[in-house]
C-alpha atoms as a PDB file:
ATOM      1  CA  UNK A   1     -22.261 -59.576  22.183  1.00  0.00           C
ATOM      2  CA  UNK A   2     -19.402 -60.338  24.775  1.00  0.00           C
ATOM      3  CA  UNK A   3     -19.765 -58.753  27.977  1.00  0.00           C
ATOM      4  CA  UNK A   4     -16.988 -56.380  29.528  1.00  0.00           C
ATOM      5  CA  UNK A   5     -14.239 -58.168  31.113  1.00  0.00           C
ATOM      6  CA  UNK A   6     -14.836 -61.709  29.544  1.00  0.00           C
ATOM      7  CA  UNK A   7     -12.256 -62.920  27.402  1.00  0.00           C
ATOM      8  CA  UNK A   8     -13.922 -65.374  24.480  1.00  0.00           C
ATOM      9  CA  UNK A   9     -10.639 -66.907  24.092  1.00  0.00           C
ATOM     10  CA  UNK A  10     -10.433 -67.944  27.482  1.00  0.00           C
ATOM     11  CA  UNK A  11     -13.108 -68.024  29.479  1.00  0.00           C
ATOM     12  CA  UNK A  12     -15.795 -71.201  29.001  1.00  0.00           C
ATOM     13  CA  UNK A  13     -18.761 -70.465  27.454  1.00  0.00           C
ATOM     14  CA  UNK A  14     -21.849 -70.191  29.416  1.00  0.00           C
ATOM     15  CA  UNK A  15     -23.424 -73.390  28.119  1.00  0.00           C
ATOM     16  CA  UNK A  16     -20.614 -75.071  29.623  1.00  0.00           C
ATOM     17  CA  UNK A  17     -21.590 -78.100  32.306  1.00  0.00           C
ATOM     18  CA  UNK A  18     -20.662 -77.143  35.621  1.00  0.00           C
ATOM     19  CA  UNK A  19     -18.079 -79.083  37.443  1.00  0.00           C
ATOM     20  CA  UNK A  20     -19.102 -79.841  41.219  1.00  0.00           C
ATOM     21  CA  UNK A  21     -16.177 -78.401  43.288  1.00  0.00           C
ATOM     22  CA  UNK A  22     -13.777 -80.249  44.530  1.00  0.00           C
ATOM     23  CA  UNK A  23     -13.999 -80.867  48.669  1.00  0.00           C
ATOM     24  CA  UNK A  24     -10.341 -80.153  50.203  1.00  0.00           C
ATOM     25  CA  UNK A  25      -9.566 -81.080  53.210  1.00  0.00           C
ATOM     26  CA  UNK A  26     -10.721 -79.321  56.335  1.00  0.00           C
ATOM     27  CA  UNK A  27      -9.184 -77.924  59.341  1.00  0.00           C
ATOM     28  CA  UNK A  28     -11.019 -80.828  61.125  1.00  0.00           C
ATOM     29  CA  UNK A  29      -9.401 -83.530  59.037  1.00  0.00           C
ATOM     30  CA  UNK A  30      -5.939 -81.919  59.695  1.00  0.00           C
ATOM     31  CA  UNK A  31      -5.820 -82.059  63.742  1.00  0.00           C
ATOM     32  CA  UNK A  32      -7.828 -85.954  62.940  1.00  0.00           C
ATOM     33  CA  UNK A  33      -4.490 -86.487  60.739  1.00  0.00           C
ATOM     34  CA  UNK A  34      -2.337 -84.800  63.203  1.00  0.00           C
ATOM     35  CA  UNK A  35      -3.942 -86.742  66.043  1.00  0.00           C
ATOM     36  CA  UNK A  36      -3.476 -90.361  64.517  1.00  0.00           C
ATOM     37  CA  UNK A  37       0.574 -89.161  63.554  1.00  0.00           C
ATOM     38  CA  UNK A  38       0.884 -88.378  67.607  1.00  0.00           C
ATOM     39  CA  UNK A  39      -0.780 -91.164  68.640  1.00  0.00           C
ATOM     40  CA  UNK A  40       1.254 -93.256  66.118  1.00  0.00           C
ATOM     41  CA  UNK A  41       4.352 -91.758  67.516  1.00  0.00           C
ATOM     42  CA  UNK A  42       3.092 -91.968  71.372  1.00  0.00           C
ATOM     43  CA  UNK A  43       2.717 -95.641  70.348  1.00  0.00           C
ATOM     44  CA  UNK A  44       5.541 -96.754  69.358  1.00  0.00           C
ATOM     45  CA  UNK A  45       7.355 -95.013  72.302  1.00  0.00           C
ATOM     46  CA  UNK A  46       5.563 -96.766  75.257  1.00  0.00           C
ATOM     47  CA  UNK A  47       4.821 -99.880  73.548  1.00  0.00           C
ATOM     48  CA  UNK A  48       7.443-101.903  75.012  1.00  0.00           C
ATOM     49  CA  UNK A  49       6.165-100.915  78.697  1.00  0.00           C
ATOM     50  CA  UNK A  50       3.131-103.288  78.491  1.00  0.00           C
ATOM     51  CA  UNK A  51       3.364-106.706  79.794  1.00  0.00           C
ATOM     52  CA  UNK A  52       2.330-110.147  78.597  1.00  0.00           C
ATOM     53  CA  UNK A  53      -1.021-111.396  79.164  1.00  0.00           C
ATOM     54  CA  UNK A  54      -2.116-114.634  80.016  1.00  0.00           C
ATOM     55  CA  UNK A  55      -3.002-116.071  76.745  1.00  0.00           C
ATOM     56  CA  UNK A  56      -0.512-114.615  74.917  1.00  0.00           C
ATOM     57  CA  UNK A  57       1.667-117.639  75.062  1.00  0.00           C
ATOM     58  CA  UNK A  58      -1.259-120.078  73.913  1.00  0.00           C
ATOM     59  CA  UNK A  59      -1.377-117.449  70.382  1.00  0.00           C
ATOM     60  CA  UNK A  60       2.211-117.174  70.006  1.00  0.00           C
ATOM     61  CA  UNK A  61       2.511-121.142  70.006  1.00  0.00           C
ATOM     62  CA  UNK A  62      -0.863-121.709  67.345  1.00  0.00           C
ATOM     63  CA  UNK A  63       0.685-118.565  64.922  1.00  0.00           C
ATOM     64  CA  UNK A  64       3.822-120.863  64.463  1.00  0.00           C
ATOM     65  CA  UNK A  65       1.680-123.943  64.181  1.00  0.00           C
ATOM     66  CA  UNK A  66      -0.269-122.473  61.494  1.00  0.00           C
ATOM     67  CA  UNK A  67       2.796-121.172  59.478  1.00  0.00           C
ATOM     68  CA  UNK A  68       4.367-124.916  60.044  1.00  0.00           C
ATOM     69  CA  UNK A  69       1.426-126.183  58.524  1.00  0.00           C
ATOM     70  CA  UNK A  70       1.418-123.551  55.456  1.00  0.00           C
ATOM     71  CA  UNK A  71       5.799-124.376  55.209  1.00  0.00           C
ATOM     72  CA  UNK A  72       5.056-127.964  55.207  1.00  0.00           C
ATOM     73  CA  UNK A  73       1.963-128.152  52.403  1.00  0.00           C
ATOM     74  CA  UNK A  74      -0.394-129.486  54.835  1.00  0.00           C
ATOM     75  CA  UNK A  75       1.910-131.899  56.048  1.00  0.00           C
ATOM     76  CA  UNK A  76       2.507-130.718  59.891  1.00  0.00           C
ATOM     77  CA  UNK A  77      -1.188-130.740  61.333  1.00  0.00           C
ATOM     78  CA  UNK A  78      -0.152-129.577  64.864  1.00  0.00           C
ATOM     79  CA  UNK A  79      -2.248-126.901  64.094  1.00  0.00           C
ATOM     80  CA  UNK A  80      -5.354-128.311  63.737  1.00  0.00           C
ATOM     81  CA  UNK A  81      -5.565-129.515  67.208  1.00  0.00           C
ATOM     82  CA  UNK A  82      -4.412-126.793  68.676  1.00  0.00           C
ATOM     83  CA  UNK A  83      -6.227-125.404  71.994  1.00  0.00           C
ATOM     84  CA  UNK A  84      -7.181-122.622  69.799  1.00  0.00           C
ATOM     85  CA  UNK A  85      -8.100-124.283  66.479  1.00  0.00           C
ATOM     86  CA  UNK A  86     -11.531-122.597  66.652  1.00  0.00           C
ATOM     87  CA  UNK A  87     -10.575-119.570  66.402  1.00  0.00           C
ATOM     88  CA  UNK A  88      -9.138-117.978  62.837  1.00  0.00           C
ATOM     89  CA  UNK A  89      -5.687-118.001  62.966  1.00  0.00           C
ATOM     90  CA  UNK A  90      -4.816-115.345  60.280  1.00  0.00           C
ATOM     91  CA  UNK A  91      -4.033-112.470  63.422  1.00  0.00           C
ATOM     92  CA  UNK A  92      -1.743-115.022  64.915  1.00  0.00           C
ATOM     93  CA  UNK A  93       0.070-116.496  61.406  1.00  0.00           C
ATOM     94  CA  UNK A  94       0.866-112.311  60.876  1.00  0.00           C
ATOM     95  CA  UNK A  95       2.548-112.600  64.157  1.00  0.00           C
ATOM     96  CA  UNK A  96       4.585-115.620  63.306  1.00  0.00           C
ATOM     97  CA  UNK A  97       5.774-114.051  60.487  1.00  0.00           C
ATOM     98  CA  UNK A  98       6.745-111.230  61.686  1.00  0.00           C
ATOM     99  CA  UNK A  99       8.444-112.455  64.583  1.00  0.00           C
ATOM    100  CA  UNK A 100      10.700-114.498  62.178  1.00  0.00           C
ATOM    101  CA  UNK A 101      11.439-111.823  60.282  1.00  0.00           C
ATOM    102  CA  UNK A 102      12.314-109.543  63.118  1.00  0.00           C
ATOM    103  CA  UNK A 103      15.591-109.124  65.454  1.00  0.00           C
ATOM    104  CA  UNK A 104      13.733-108.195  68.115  1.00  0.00           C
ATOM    105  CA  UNK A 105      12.161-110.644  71.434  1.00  0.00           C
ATOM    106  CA  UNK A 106       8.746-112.263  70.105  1.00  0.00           C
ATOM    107  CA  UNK A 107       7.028-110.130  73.113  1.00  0.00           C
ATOM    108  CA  UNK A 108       8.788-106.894  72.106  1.00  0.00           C
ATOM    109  CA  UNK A 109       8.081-107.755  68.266  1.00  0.00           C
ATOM    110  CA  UNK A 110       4.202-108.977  69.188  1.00  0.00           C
ATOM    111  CA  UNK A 111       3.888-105.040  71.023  1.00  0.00           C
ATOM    112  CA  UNK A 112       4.685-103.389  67.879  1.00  0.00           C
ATOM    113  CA  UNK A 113       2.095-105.128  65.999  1.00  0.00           C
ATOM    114  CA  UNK A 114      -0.894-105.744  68.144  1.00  0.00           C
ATOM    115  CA  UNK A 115      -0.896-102.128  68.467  1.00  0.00           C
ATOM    116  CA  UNK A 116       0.038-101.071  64.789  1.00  0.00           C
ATOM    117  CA  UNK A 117      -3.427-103.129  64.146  1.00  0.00           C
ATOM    118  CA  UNK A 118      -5.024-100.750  67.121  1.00  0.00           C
ATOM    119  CA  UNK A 119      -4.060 -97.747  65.170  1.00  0.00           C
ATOM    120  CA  UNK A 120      -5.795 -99.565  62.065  1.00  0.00           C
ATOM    121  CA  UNK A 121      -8.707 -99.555  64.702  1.00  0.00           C
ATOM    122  CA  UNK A 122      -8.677 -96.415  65.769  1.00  0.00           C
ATOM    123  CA  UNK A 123      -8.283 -95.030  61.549  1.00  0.00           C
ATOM    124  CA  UNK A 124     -11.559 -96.911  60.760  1.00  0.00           C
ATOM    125  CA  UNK A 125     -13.615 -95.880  63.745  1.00  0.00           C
ATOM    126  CA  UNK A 126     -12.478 -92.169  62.792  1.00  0.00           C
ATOM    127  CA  UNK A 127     -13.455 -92.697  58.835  1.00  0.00           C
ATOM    128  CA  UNK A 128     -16.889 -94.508  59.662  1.00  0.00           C
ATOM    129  CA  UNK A 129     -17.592 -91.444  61.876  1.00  0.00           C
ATOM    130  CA  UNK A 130     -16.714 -88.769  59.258  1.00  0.00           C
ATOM    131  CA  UNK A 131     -18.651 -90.764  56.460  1.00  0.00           C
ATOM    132  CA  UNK A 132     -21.756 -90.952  58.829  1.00  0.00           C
ATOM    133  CA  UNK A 133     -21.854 -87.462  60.409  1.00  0.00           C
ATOM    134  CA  UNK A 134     -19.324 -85.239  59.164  1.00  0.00           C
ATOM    135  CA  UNK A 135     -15.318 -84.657  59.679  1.00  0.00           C
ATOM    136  CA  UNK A 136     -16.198 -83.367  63.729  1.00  0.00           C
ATOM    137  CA  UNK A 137     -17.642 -86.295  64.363  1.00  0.00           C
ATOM    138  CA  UNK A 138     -14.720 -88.486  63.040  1.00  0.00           C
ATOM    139  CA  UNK A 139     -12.513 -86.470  64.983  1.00  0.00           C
ATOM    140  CA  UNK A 140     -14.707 -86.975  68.227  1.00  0.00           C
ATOM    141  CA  UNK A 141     -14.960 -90.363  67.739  1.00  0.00           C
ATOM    142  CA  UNK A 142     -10.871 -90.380  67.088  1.00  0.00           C
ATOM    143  CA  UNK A 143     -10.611 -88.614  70.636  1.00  0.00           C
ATOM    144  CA  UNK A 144     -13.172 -90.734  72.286  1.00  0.00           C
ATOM    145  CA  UNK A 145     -11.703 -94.109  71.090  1.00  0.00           C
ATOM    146  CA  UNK A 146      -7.987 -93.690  72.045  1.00  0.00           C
ATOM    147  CA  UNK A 147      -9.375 -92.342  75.496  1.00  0.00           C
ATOM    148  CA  UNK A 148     -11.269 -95.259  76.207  1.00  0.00           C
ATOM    149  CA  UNK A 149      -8.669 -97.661  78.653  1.00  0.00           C
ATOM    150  CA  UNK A 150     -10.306-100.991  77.133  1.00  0.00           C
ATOM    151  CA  UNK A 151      -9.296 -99.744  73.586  1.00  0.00           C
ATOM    152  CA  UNK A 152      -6.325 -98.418  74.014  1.00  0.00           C
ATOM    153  CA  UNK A 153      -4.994-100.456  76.689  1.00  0.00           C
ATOM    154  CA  UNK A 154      -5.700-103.847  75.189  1.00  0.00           C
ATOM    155  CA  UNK A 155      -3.855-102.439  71.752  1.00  0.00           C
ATOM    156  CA  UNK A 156      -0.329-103.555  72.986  1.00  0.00           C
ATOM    157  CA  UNK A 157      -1.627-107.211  74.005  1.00  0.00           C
ATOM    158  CA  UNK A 158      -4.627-108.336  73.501  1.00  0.00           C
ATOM    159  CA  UNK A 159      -4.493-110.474  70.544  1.00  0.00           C
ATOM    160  CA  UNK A 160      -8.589-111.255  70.114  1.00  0.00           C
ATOM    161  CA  UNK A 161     -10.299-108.430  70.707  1.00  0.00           C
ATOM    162  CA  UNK A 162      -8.141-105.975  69.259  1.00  0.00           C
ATOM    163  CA  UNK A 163      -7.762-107.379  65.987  1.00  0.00           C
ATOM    164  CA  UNK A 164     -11.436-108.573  65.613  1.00  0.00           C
ATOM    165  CA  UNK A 165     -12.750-104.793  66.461  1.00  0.00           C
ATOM    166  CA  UNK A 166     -10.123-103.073  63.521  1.00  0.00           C
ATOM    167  CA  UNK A 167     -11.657-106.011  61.256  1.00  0.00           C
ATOM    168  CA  UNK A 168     -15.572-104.796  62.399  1.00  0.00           C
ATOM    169  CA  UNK A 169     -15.271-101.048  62.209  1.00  0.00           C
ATOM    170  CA  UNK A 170     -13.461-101.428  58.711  1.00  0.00           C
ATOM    171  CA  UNK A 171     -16.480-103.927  57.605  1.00  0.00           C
ATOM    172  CA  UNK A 172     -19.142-101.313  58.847  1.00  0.00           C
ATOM    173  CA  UNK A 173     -17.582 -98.682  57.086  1.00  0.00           C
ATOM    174  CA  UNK A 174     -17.220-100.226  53.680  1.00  0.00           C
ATOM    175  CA  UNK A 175     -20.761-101.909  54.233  1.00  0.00           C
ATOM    176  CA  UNK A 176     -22.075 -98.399  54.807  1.00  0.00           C
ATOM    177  CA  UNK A 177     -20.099 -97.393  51.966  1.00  0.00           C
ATOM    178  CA  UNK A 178     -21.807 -99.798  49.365  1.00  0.00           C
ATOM    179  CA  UNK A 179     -25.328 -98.971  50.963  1.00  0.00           C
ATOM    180  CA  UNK A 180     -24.260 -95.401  49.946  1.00  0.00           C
ATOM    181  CA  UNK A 181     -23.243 -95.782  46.337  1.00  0.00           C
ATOM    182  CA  UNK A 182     -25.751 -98.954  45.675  1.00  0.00           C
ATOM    183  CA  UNK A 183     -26.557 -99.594  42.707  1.00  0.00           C
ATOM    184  CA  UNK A 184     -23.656 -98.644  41.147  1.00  0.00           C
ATOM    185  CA  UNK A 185     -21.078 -99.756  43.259  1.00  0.00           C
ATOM    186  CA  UNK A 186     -17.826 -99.783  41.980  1.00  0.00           C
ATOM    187  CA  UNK A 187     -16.066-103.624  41.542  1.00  0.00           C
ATOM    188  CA  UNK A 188     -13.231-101.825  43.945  1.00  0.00           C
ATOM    189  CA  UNK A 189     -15.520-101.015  46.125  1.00  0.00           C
ATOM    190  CA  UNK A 190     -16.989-104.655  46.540  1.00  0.00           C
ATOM    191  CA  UNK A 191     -13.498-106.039  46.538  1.00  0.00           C
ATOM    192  CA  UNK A 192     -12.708-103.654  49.269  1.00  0.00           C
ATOM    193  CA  UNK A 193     -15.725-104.203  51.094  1.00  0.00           C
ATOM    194  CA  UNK A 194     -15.371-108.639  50.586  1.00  0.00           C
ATOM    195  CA  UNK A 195     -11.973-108.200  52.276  1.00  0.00           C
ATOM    196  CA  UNK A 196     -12.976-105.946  55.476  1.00  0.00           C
ATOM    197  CA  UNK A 197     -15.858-108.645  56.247  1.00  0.00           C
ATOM    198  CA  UNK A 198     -13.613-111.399  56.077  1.00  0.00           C
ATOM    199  CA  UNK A 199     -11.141-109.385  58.233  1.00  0.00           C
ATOM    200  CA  UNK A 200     -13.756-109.013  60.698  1.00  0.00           C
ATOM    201  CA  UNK A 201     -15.131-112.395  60.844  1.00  0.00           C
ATOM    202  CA  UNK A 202     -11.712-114.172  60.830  1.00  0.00           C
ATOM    203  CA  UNK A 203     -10.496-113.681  64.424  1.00  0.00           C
ATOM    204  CA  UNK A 204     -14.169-114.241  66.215  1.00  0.00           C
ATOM    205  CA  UNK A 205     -17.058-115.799  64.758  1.00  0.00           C
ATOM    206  CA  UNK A 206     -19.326-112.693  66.173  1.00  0.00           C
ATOM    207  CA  UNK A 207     -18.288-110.908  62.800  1.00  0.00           C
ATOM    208  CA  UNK A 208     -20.828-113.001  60.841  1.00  0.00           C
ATOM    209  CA  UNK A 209     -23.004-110.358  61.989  1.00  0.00           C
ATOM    210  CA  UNK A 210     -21.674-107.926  59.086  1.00  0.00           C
ATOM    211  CA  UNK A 211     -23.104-110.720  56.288  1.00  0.00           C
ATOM    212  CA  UNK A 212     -26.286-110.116  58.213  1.00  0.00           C
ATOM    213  CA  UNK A 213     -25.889-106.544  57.725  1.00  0.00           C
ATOM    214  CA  UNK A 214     -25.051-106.928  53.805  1.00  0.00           C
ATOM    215  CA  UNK A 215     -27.963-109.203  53.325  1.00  0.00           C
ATOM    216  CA  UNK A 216     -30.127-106.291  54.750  1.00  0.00           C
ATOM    217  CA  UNK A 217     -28.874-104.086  52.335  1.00  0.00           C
ATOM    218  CA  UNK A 218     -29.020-105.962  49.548  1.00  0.00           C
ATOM    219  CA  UNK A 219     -32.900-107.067  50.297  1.00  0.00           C
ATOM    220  CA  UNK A 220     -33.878-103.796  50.968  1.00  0.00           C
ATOM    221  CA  UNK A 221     -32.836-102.818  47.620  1.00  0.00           C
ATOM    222  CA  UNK A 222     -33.889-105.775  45.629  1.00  0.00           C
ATOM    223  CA  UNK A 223     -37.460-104.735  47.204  1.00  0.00           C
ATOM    224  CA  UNK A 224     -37.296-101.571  46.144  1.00  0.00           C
ATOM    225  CA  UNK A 225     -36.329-102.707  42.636  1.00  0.00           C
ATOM    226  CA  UNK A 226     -33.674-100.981  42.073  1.00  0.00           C
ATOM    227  CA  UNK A 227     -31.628-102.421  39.632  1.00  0.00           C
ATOM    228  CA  UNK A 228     -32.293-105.632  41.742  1.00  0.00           C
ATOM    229  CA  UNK A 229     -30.257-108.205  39.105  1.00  0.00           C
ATOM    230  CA  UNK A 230     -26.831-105.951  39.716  1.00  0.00           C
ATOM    231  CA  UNK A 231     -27.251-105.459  43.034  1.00  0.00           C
ATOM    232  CA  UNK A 232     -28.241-109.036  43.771  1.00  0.00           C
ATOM    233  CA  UNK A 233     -25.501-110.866  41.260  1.00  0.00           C
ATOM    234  CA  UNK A 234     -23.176-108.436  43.199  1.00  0.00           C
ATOM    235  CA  UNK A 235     -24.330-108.845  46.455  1.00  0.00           C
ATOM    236  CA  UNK A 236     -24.080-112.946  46.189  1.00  0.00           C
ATOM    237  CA  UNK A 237     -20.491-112.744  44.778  1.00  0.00           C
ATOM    238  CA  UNK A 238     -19.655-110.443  47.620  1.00  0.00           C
ATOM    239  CA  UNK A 239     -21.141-112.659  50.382  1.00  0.00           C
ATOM    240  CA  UNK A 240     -19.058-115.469  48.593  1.00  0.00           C
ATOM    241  CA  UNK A 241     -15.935-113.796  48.084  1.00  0.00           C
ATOM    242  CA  UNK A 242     -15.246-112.143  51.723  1.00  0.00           C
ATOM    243  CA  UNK A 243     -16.632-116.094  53.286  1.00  0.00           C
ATOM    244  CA  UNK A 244     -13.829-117.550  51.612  1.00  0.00           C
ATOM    245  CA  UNK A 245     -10.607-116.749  53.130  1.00  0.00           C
ATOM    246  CA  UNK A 246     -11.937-115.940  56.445  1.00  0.00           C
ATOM    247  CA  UNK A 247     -11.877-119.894  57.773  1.00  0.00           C
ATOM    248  CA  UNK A 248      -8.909-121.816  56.152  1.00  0.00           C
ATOM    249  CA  UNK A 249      -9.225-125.160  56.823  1.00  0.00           C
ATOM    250  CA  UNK A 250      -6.501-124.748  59.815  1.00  0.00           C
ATOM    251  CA  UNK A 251      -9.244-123.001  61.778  1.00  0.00           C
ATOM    252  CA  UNK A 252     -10.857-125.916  63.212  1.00  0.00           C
ATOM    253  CA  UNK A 253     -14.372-126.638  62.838  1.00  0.00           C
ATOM    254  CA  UNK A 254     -15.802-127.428  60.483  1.00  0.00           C
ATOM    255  CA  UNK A 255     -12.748-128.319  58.333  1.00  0.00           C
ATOM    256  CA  UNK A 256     -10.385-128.599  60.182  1.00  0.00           C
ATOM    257  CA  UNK A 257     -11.539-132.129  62.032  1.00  0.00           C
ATOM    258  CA  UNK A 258     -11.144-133.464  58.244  1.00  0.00           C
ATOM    259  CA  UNK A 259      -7.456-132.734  58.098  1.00  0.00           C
ATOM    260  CA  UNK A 260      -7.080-134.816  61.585  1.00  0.00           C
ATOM    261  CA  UNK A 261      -5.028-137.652  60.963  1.00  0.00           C
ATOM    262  CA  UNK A 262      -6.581-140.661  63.144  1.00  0.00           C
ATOM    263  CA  UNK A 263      -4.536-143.644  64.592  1.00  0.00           C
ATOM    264  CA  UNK A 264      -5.021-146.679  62.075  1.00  0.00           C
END
């Protein structure tokens, strides 16, 4: 018998699997979205107010270095012993780049981008907040971030720091990803996650920390047995994967004193 008001030829059946509904976006996530468009816009407005600091110079100089090295197949070396060979140069190559490409001064051109990587910042601190504690908390963190003078005032010029915190939070928040969806983490997912650890590890060496992090993860799970041949076989290719491209043999140490050419 078919109840009042059900129409058999449309409406499923009541054996039918339920469908989980889908999550739209909150009011929360708007003003978060609305925030990052005005700070985007705020910016690139008062970017070009912000002096040079001290070392920019010294990264301006080893970004072209690098890319003359890269141009000439490995046959410029400059780069290798540069003043700041020990650090990774991938920040400062982007730079390079960009300041060929661009018809603007290399300090009005290097404004733009140090801080374009701030917003990048400022995006991951506000996702790893939502993920862990809900959309208000993203959007406080969001707020409390581009308040904070040593965040947002370094954006426009400091070319260390800056970069290497985007690189962390990102790492964190795929890492934190994975430990959510482990053991059946996606191969995007890894990918995603290998490149965000090598982003955050490839300005200062202090982002090792995040392959401390992953190996945590992964043990905890390979104690708990969980599917411990995925997760492990996963796990290793990860750790191998995001070590790779974050120390090109330009960096320095321990590579880079191969590539030396010594007097005969």
């Amino acid at each position: 018998m078919i109840p009042d008001g059900v129409d058999p030829d449309t409406d499923a059946p009541a054996t039918s699997v339920p469908r989980l509904p889908r999550r739209g976006i909150s009011d929360t996530d708007l003003v978060s979205v609305l925030l990052v468009a005005v700070l985007a816009v705020l910016v690139s407005v008062t970017s070009q107010d912000y002096g040079i600091t001290w070392d920019e110079p010294i990264h301006f100089d080893y970004g072209d270095a690098v890319l003359d090295y890269f141009l000439s197949l490995g046959g410029n070396t400059r780069a290798v012993s540069h003043p700041d060979h020990q650090y990774g140069p991938v920040f400062d190559l982007l730079g390079s780049v960009v300041r060929g490409m661009s018809s603007w001064g290399r300090i009005e051109t290097m404004r733009l981008v140090n801080s374009a990587i701030g917003l990048v910042g400022l995006v991951g601190a506000w996702r790893l907040a939502r993920l862990v504690a809900g959309d208000l908390a993203g959007l406080l963190a969001l707020i409390g971030l581009s308040l904070c003078p040593l965040y947002y005032g370094h954006m426009f010029n400091n070319p260390k720091d800056i970069p290497f915190a985007a690189g962390y939070v990102w790492a964190i928040y795929y890492l934190q990803r994975v430990a959510i969806a482990l053991p059946n983490v996606s191969n995007g997912l890894w990918v995603r996650c290998a490149l965000a650890m090598a982003l955050a590890t490839v300005v200062r060496v202090g982002g090792l920390i995040v392959y401390g992090f992953l190996a945590l993860g992964v043990g905890w799970y390979r104690i708990r047995g969980d599917r411990p041949d995925r997760v492990g076989r996963h796990g290793r290719s990860l750790a191998l994967a995001s070590r790779g491209p974050d120390r090109p043999p330009v960096c320095g140490a321990p590579f880079g004193d191969s590539l030396r050419r010594t007097p005969a």
